[in-house]
C-alpha atoms as a PDB file:
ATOM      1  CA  UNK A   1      42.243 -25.459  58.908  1.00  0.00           C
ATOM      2  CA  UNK A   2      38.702 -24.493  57.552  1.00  0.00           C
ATOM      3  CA  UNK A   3      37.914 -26.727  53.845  1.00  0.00           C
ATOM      4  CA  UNK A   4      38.259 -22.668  52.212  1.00  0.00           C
ATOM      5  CA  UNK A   5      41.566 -22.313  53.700  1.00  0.00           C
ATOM      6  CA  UNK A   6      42.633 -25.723  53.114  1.00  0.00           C
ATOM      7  CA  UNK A   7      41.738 -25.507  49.414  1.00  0.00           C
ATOM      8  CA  UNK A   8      43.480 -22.102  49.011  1.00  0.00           C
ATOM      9  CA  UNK A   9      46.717 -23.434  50.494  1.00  0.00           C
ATOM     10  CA  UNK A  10      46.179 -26.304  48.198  1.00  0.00           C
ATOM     11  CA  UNK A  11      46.012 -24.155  44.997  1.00  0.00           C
ATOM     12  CA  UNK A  12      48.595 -21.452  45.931  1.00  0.00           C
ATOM     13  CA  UNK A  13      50.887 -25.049  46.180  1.00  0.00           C
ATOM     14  CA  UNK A  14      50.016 -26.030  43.158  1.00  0.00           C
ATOM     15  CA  UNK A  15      50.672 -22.864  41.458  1.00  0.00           C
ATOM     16  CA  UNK A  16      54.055 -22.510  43.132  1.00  0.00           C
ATOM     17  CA  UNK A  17      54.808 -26.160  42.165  1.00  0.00           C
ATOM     18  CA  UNK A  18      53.684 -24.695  38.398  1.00  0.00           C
ATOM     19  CA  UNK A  19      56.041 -24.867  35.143  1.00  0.00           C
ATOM     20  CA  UNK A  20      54.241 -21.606  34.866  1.00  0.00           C
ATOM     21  CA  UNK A  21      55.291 -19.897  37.790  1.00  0.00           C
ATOM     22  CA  UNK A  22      59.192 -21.136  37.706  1.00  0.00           C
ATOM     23  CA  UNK A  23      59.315 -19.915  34.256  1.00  0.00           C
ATOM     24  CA  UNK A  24      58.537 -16.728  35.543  1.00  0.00           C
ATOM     25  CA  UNK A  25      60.955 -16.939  38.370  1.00  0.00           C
ATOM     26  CA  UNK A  26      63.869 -18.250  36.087  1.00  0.00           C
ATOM     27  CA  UNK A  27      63.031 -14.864  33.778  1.00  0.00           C
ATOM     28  CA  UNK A  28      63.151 -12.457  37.167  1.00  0.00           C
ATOM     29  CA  UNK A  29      66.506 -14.162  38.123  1.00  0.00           C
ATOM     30  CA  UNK A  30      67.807 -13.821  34.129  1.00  0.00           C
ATOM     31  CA  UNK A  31      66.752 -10.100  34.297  1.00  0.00           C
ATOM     32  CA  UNK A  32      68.043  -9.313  37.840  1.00  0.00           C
ATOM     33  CA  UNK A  33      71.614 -10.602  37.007  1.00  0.00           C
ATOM     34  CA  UNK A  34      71.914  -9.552  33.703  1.00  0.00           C
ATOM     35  CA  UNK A  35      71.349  -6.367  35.016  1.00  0.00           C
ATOM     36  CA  UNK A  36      73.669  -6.729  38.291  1.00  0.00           C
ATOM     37  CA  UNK A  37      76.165  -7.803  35.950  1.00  0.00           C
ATOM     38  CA  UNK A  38      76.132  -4.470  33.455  1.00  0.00           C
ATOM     39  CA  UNK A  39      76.010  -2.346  37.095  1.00  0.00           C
ATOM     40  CA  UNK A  40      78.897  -4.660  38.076  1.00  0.00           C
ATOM     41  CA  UNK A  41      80.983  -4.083  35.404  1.00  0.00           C
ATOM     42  CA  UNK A  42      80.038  -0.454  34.793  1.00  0.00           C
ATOM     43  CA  UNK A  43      81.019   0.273  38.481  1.00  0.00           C
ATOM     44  CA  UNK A  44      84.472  -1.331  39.069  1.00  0.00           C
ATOM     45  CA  UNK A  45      85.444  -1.008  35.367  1.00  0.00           C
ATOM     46  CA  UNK A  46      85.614   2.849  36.541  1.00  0.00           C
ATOM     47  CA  UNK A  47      87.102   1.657  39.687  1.00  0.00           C
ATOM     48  CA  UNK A  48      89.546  -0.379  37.776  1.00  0.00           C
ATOM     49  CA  UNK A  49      90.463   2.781  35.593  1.00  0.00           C
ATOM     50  CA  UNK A  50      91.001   4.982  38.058  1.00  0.00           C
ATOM     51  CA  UNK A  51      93.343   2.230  39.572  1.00  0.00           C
ATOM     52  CA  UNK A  52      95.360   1.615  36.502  1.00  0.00           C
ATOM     53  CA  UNK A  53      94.993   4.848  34.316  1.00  0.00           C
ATOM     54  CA  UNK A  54      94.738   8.132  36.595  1.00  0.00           C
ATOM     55  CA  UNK A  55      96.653  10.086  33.625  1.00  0.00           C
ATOM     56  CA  UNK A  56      94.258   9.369  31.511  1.00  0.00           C
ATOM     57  CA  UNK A  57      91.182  10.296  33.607  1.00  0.00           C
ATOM     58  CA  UNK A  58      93.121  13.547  34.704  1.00  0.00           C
ATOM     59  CA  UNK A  59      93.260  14.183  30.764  1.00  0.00           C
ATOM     60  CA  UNK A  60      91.131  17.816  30.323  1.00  0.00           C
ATOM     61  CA  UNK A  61      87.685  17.716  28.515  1.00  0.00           C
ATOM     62  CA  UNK A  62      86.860  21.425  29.116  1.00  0.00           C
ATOM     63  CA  UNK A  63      88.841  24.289  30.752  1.00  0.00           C
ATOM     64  CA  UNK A  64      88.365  22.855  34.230  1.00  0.00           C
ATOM     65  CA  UNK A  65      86.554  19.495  33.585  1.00  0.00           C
ATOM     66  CA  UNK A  66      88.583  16.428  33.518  1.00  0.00           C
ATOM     67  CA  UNK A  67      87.533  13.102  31.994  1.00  0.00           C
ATOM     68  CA  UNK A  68      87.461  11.621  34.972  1.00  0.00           C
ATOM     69  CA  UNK A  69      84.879  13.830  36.246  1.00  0.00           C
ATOM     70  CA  UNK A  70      82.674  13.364  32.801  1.00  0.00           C
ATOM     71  CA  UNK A  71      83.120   9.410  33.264  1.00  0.00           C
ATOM     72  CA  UNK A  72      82.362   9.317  36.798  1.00  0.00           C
ATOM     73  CA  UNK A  73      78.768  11.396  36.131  1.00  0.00           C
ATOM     74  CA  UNK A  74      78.090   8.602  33.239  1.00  0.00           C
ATOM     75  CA  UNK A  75      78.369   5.723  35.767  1.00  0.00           C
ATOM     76  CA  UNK A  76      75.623   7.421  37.728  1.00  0.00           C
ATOM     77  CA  UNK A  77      73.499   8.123  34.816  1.00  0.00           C
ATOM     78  CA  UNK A  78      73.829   4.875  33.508  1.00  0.00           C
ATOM     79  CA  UNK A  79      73.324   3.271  36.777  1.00  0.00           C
ATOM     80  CA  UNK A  80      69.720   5.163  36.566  1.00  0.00           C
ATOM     81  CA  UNK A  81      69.090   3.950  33.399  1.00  0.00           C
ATOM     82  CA  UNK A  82      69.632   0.425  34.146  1.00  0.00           C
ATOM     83  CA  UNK A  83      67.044   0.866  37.508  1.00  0.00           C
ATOM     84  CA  UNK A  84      64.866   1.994  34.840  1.00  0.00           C
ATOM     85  CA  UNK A  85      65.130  -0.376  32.274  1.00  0.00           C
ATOM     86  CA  UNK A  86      64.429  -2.979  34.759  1.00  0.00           C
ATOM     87  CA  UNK A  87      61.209  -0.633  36.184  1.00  0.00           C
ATOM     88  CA  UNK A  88      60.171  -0.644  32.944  1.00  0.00           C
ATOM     89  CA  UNK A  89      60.361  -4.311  32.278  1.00  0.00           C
ATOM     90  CA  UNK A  90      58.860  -5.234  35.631  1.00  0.00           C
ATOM     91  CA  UNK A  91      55.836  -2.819  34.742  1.00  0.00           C
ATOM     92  CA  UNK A  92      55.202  -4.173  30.931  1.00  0.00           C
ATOM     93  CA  UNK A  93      56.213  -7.941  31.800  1.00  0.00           C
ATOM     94  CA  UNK A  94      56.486  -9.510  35.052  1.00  0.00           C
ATOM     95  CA  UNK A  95      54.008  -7.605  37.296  1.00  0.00           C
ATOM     96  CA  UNK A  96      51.173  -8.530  34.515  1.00  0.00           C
ATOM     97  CA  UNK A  97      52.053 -11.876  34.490  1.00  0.00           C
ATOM     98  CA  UNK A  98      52.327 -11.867  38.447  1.00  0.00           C
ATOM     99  CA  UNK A  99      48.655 -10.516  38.224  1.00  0.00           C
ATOM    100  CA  UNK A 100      47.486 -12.769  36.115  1.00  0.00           C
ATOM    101  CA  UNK A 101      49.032 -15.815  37.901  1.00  0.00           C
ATOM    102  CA  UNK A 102      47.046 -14.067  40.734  1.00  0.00           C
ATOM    103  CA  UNK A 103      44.021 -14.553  39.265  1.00  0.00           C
ATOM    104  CA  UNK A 104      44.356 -17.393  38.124  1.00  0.00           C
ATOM    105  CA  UNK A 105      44.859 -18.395  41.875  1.00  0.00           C
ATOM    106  CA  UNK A 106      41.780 -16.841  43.470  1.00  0.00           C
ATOM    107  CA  UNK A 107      39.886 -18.024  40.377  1.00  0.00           C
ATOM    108  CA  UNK A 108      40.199 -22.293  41.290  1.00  0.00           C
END
């Protein structure tokens, strides 16, 4: 290994070995399942309705719309809106930080 790459290896260790950069992890990891959970519990908490309560998802909203069909269209939409809560959080917080970890790497 050349002293340039043998330096770089050295300080992308050192970074990876950071309380910096495993803070940063341990937030990703807090986000990701937080979120997993709230798709987790949105999905099969339908599933578990429909397994347990049929009646009441056959009850009519409209002339031909059922709450089960209203229900099953806000488990999609809120599925979205959890992908982009965690876009947006990855955009304003972690890829910054990820940059700046960056350069803070090709800087020493």
């Amino acid at each position: 290994m050349t002293d340039g790459r043998a330096s770089e290896a050295q300080s992308a260790h050192a970074l990876l070995a950071s309380a910096e950069f495993r803070r940063l992890v341990r937030k990703r990891w807090r986000v990701s399942l937080l979120l997993t959970l709230a798709l987790f519990v949105l999905y099969y908490g339908f599933i578990l309705l429909v397994a347990v309560n049929r009646p009441l998802l056959a009850m009519r909203v409209g002339e031909v719309t059922t709450l089960g069909i209203v229900l099953g269209i806000a488990v999609l939409v809120l599925a979205w809106v959890l992908t982009a809560v965690y876009v947006v959080w990855a955009n304003r917080q972690y890829d910054p930080e990820v940059e700046r970890l960056r350069r803070q790497l090709r800087s020493e």
